[in-house]
C-alpha atoms as a PDB file:
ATOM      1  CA  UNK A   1      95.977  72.730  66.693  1.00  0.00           C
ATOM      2  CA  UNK A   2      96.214  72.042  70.245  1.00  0.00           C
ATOM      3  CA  UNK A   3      98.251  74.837  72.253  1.00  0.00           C
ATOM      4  CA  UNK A   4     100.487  72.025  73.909  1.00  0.00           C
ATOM      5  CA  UNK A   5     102.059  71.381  70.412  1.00  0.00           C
ATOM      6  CA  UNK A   6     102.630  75.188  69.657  1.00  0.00           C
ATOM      7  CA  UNK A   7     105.674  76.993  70.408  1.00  0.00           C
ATOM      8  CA  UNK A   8     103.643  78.990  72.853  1.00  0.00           C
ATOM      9  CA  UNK A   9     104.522  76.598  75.847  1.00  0.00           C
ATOM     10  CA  UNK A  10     106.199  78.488  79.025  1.00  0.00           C
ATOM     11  CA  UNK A  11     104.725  82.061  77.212  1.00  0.00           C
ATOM     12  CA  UNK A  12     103.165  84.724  79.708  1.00  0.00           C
ATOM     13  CA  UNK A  13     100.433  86.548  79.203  1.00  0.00           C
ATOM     14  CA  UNK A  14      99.789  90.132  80.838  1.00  0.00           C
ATOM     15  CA  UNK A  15      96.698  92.262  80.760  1.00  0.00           C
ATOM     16  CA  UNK A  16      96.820  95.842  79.611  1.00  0.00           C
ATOM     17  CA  UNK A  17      94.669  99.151  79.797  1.00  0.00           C
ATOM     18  CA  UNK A  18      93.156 101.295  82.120  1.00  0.00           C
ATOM     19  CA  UNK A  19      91.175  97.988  83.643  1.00  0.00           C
ATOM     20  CA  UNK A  20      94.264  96.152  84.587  1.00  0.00           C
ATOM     21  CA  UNK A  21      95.748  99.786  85.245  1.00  0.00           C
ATOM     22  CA  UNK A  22      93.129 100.817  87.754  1.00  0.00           C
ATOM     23  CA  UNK A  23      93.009  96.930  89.541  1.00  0.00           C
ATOM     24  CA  UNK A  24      96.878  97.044  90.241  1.00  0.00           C
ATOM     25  CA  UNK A  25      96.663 100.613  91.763  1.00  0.00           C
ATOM     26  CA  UNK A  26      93.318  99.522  94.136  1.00  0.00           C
ATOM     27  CA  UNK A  27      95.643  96.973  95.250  1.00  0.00           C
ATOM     28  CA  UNK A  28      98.487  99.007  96.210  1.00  0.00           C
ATOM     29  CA  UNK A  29      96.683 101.466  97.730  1.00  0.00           C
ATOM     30  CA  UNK A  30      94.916  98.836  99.849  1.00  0.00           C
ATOM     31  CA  UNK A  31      98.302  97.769 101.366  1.00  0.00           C
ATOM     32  CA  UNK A  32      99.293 101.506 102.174  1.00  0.00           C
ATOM     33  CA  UNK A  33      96.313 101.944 103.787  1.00  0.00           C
ATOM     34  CA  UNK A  34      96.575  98.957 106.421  1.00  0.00           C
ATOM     35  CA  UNK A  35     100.450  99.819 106.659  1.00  0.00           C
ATOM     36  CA  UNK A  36      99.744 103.201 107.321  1.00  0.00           C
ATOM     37  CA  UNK A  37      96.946 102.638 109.365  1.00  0.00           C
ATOM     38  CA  UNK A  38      99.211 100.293 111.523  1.00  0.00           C
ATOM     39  CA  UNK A  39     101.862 102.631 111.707  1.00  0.00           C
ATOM     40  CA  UNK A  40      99.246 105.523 112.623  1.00  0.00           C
ATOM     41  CA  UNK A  41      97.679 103.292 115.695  1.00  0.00           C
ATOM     42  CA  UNK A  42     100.813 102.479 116.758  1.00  0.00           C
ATOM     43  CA  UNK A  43     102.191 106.226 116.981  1.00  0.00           C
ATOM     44  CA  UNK A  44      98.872 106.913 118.628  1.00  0.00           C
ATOM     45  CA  UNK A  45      99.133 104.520 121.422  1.00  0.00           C
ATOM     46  CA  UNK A  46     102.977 105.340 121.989  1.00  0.00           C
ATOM     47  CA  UNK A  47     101.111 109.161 122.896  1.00  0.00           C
ATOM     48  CA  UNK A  48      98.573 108.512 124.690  1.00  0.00           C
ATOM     49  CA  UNK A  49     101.164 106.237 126.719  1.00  0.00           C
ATOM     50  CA  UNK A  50     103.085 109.452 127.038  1.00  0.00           C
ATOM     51  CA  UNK A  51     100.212 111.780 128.138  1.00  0.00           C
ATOM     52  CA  UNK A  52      98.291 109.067 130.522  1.00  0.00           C
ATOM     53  CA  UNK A  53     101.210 107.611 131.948  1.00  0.00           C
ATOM     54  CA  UNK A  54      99.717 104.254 131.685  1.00  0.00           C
ATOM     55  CA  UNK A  55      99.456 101.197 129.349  1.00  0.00           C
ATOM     56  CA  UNK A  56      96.428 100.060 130.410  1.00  0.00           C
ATOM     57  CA  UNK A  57      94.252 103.457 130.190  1.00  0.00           C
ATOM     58  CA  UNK A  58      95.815 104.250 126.788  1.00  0.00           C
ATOM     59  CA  UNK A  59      95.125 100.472 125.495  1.00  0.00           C
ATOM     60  CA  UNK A  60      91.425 101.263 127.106  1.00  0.00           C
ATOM     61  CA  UNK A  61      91.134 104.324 124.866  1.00  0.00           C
ATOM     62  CA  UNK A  62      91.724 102.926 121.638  1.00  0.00           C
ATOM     63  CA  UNK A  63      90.104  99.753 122.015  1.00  0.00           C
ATOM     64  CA  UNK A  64      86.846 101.428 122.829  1.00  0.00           C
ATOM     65  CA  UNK A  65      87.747 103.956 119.634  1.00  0.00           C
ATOM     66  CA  UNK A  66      88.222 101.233 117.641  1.00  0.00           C
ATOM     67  CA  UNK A  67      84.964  99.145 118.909  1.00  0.00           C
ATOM     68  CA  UNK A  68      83.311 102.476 118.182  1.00  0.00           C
ATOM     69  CA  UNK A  69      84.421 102.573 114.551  1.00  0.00           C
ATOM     70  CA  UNK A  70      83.511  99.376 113.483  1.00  0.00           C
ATOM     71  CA  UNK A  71      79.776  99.637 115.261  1.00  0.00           C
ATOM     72  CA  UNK A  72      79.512 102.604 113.061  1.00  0.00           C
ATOM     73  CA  UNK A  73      80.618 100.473 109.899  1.00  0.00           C
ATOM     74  CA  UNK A  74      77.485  98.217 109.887  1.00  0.00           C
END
């Protein structure tokens, strides 16, 4: 019997268990990390603004923080 002539048609299915459990929280706490890593570089730069007095030097600093981290990724 084919599942087109059932009474199943327009039916959702959902996962359960500590699989589906565990995949749903990886992905949430993937999005807080980049939104809190956003937030964190952008409360960074607004300091270092502050303390250098400059936009460019401050922009300087992370960018070469930033280059650093992801040289020390590979």
């Amino acid at each position: 019997m084919p599942l087109d002539d059932s009474d199943l048609q327009g039916v959702q299915a959902a996962l359960t268990g500590t699989t589906a459990t565990n995949a749903d929280l990886q992905n949430i706490s993937q999005d807080d990390f980049v939104r809190t890593a956003v937030i964190m570089l952008v409360g960074i730069i607004i300091v270092l603004i502050v303390i250098t007095r400059s936009v460019s030097s401050s922009l300087f600093i992370i960018a070469s923080l930033l280059l650093e981290y992801l040289l020390l990724l590979q």
